[in-house]
C-alpha atoms as a PDB file:
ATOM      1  CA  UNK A   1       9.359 -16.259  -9.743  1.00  0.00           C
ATOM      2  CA  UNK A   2       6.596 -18.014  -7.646  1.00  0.00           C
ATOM      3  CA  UNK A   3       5.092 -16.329  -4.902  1.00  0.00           C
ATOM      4  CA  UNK A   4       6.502 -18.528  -2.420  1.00  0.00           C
ATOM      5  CA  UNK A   5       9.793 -17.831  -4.103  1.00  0.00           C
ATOM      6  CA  UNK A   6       8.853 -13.777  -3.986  1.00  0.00           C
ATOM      7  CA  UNK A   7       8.011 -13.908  -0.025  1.00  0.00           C
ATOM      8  CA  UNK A   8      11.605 -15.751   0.879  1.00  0.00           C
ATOM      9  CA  UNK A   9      13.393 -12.847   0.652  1.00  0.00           C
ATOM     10  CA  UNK A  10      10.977 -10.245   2.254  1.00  0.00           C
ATOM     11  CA  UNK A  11      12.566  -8.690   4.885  1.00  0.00           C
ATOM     12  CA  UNK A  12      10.677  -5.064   4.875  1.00  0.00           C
ATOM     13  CA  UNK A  13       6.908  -4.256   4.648  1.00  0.00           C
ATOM     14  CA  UNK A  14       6.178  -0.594   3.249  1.00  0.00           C
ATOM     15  CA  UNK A  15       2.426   0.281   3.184  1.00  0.00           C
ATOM     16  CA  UNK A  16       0.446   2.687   1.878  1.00  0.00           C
ATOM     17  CA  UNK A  17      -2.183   4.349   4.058  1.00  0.00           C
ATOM     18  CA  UNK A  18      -5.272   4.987   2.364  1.00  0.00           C
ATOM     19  CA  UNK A  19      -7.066   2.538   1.072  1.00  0.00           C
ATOM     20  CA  UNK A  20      -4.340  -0.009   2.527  1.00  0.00           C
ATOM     21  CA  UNK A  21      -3.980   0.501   6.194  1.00  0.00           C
ATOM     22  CA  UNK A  22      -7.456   2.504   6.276  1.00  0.00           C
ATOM     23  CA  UNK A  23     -10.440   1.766   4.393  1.00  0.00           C
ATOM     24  CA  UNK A  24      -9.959   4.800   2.285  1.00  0.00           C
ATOM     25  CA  UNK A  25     -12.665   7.675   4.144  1.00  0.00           C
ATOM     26  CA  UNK A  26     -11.214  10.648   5.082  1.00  0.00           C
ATOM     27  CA  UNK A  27     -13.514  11.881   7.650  1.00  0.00           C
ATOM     28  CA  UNK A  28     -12.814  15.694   8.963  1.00  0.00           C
ATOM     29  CA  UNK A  29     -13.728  16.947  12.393  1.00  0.00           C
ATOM     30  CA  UNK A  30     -15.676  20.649  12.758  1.00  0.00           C
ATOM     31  CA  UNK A  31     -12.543  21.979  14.014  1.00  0.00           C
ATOM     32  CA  UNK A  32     -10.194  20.606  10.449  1.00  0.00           C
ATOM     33  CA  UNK A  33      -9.003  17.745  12.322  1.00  0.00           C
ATOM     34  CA  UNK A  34      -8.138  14.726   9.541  1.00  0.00           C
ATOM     35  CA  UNK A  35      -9.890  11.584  11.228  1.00  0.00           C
ATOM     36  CA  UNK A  36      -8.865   7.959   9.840  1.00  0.00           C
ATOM     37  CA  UNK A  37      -9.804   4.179  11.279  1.00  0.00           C
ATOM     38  CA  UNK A  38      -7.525   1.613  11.095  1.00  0.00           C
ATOM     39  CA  UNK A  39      -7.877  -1.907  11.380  1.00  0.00           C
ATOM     40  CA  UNK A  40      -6.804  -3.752  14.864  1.00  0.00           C
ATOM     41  CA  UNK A  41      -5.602  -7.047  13.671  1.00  0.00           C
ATOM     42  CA  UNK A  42      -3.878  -5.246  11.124  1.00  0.00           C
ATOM     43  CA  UNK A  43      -1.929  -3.314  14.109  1.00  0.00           C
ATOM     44  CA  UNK A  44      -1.572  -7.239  15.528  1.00  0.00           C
ATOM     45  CA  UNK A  45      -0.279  -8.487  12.557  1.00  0.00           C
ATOM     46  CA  UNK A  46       2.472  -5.343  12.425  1.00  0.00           C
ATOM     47  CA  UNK A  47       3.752  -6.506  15.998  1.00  0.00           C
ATOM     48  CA  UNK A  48       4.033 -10.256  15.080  1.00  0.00           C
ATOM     49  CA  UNK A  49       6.075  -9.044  11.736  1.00  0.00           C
ATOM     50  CA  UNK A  50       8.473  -7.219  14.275  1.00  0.00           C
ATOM     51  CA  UNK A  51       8.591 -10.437  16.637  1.00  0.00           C
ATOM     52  CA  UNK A  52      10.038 -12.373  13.274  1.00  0.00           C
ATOM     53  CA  UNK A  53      12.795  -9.722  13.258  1.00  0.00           C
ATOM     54  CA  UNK A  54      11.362  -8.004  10.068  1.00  0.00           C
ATOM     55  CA  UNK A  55      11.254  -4.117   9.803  1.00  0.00           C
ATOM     56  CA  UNK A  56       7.775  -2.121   8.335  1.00  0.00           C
ATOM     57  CA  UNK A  57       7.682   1.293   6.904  1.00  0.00           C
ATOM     58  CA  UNK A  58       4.995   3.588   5.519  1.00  0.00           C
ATOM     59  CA  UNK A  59       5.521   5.527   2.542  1.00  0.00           C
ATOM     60  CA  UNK A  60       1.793   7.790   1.406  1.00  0.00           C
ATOM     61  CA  UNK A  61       1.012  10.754  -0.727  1.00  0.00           C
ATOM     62  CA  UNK A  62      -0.670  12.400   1.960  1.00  0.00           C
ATOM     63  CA  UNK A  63       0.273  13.769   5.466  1.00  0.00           C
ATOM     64  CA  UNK A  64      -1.397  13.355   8.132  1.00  0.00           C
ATOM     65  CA  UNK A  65      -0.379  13.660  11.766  1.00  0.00           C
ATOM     66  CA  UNK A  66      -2.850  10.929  12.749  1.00  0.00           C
ATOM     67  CA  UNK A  67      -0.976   8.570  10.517  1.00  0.00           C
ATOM     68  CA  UNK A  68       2.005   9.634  13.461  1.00  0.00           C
ATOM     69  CA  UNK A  69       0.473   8.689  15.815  1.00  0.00           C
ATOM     70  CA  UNK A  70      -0.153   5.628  14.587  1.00  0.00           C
ATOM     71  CA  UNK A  71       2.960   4.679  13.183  1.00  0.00           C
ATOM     72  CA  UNK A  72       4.970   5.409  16.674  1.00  0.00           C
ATOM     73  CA  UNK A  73       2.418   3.065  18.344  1.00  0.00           C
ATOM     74  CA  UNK A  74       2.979   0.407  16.340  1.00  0.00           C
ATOM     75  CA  UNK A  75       6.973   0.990  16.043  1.00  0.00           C
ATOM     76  CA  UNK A  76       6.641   2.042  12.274  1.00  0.00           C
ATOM     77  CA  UNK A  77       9.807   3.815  10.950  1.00  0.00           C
ATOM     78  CA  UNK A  78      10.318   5.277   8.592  1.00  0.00           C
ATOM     79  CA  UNK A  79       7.496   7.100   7.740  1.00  0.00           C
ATOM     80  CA  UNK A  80       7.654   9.064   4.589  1.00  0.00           C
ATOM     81  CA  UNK A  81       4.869  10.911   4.076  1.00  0.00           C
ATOM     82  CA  UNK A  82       3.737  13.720   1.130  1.00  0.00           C
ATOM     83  CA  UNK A  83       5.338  11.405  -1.193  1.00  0.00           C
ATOM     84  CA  UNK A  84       4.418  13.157  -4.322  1.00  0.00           C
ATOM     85  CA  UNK A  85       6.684  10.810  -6.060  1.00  0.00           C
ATOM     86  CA  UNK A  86       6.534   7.704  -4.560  1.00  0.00           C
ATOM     87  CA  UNK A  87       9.247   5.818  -6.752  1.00  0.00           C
ATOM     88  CA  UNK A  88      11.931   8.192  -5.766  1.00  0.00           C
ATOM     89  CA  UNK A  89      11.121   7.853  -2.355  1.00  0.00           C
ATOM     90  CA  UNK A  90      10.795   4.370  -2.626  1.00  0.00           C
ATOM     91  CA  UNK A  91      14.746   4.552  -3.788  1.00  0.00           C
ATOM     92  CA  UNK A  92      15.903   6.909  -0.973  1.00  0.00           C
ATOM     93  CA  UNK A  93      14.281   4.497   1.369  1.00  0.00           C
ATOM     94  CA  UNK A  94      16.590   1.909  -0.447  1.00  0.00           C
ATOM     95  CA  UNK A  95      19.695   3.617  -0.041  1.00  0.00           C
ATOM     96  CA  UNK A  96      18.945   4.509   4.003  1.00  0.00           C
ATOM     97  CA  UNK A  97      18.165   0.485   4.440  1.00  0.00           C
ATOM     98  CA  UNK A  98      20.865  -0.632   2.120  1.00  0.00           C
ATOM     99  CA  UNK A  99      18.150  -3.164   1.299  1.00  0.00           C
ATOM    100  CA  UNK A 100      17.583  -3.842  -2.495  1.00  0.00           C
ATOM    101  CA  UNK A 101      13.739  -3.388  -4.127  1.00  0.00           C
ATOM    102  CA  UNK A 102      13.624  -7.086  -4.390  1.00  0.00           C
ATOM    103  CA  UNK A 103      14.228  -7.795  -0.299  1.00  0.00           C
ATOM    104  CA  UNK A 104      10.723  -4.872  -0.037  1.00  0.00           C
ATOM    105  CA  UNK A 105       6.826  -5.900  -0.216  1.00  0.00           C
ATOM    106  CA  UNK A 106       4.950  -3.257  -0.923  1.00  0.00           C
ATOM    107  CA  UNK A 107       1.218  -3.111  -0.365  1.00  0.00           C
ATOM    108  CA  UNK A 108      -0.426  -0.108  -2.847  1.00  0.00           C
ATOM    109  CA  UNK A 109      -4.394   0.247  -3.927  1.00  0.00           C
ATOM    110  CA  UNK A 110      -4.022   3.225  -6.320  1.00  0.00           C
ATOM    111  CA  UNK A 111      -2.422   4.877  -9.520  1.00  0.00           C
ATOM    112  CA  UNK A 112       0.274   6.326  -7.806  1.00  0.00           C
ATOM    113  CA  UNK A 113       1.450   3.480  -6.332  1.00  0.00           C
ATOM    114  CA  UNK A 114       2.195   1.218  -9.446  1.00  0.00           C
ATOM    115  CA  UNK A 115       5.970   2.942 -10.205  1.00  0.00           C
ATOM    116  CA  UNK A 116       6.654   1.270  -6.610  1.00  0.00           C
ATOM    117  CA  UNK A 117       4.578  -1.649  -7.546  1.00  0.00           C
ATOM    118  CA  UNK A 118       6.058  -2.001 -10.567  1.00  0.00           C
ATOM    119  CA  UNK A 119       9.640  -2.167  -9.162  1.00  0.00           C
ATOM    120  CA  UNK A 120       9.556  -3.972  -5.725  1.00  0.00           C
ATOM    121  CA  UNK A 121      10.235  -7.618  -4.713  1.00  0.00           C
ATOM    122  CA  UNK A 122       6.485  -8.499  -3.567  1.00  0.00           C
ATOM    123  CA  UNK A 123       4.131  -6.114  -5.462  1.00  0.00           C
ATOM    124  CA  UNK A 124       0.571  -6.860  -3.555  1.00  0.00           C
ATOM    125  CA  UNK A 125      -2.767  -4.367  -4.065  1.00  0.00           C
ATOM    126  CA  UNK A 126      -6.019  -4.637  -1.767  1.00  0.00           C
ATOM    127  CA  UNK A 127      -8.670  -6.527  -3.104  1.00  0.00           C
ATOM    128  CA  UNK A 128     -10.973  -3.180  -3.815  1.00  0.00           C
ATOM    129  CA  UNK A 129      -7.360  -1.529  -4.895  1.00  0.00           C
ATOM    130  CA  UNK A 130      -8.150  -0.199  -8.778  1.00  0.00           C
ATOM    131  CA  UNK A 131      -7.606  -2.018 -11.435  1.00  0.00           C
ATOM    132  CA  UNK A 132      -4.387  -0.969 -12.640  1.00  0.00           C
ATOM    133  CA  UNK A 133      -2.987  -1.861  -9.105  1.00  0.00           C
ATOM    134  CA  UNK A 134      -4.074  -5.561  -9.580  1.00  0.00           C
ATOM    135  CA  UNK A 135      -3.189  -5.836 -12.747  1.00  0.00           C
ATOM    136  CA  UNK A 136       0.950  -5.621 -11.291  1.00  0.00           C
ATOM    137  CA  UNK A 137       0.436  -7.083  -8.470  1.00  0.00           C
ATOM    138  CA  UNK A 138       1.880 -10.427  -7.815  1.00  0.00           C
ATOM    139  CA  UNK A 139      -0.502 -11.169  -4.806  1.00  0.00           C
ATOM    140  CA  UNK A 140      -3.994  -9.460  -4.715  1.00  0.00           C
ATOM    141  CA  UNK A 141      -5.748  -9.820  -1.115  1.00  0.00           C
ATOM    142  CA  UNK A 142      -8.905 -11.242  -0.364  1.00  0.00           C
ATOM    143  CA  UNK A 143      -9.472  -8.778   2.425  1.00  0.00           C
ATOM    144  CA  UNK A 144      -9.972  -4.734   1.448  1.00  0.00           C
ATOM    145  CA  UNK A 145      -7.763  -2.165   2.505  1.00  0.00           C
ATOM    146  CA  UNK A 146      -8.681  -1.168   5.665  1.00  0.00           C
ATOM    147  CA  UNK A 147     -10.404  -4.350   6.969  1.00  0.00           C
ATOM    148  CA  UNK A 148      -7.627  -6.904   7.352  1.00  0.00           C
ATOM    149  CA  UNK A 149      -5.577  -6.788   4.584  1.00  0.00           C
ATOM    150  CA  UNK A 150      -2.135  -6.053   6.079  1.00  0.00           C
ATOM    151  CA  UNK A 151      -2.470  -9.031   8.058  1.00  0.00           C
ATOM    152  CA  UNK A 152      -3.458 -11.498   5.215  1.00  0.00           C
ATOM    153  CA  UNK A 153       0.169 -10.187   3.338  1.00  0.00           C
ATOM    154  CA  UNK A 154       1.696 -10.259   7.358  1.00  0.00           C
ATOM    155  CA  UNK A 155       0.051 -13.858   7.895  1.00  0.00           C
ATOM    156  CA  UNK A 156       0.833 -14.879   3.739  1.00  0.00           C
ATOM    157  CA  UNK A 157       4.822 -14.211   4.049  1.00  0.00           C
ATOM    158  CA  UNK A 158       5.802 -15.464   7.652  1.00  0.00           C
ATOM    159  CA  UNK A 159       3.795 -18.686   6.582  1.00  0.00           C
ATOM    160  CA  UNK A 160       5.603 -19.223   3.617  1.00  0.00           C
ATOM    161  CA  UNK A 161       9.377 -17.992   5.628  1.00  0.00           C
ATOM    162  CA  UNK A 162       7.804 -20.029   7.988  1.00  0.00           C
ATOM    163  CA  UNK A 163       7.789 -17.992  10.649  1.00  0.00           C
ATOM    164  CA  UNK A 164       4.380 -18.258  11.362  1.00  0.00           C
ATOM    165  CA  UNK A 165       4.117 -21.325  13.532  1.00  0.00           C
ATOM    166  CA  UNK A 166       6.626 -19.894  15.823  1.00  0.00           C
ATOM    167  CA  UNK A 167       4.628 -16.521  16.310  1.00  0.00           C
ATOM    168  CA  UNK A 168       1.074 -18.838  16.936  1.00  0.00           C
ATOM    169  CA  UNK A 169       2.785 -21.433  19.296  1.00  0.00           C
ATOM    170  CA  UNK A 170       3.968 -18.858  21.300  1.00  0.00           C
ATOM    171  CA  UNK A 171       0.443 -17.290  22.080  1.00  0.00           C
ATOM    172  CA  UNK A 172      -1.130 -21.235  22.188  1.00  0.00           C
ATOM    173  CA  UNK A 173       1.485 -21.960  25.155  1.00  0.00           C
ATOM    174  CA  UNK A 174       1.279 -18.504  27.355  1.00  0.00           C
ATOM    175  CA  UNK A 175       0.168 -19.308  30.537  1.00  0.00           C
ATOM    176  CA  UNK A 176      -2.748 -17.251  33.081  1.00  0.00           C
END
């Protein structure tokens, strides 16, 4: 399949966290709290997915409460999170959306994402994901994880479902 062909049928975005929607640093407070950074046009590019009608979820190894907090800001659900198998939570998701792998994009940088990688309709790693990632990808960004790469996949699929236009023309004819 072409890419073009691959982003059609894309209907949900599942993301890693770090190293996707963070640059990767786990920074931790005096007090234990887990500190993480995240990308604002990445958040931007989340709300314009939702204004096409499309549905994101975030599936990680790790848990972190901060990753909560982000997730309900930005209308994220599900969020599965302590994943130590991501592949069979990748098919539980599956069976709660009653979507199949090949309607999913997932966006991975590491070794434990490839099962999920491996499987999904839209398999896309970071550009500073490891090598293994890229090597299964289908699309490999030109921005890193953590520094715009969400919204290059966000911006690459509504452009080629072309939804994109529609999202843009709507902030090019708001109004003061």
């Amino acid at each position: 399949m072409t890419l073009a062909e691959r982003c059609a049928g894309i209907q949900l975005l599942l993301l890693d966290v770090d190293g996707v929607l963070t640059d990767g640093g786990i920074v931790y407070a005096d007090d234990g709290r887990e500190l993480k950074q995240f990308h604002v046009r990445d958040g931007s590019a989340l709300a314009f997915w939702q204004l096409a009608g499309k549905r994101a979820a975030i599936l990680t190894g790790r848990t972190s409460r901060v990753v909560e907090v982000r997730a309900k800001e930005l209308g994220i659900a599900p969020v599965i999170q302590g994943a130590a198998d991501k592949l069979d939570a990748f098919r539980d998701l599956l069976s709660q959306t009653g979507l199949q792998a090949r309607a999913v994009c997932f966006v991975g940088d590491d070794l434990p994402d490839l099962p999920v990688l491996q499987v999904c309709g839209l398999a896309v790693a970071v550009a500073d994901a490891c090598p293994e990632a890229m090597a299964v990808a289908q699309y490999v960004t030109k921005a890193e994880g953590g520094r715009g790469a969400v919204r290059e996949v966000v911006e690459l699929i509504l452009r080629s479902q072309g939804h994109w236009t529609k999202i843009t023309e709507r902030y090019r004819n708001e109004k003061l």
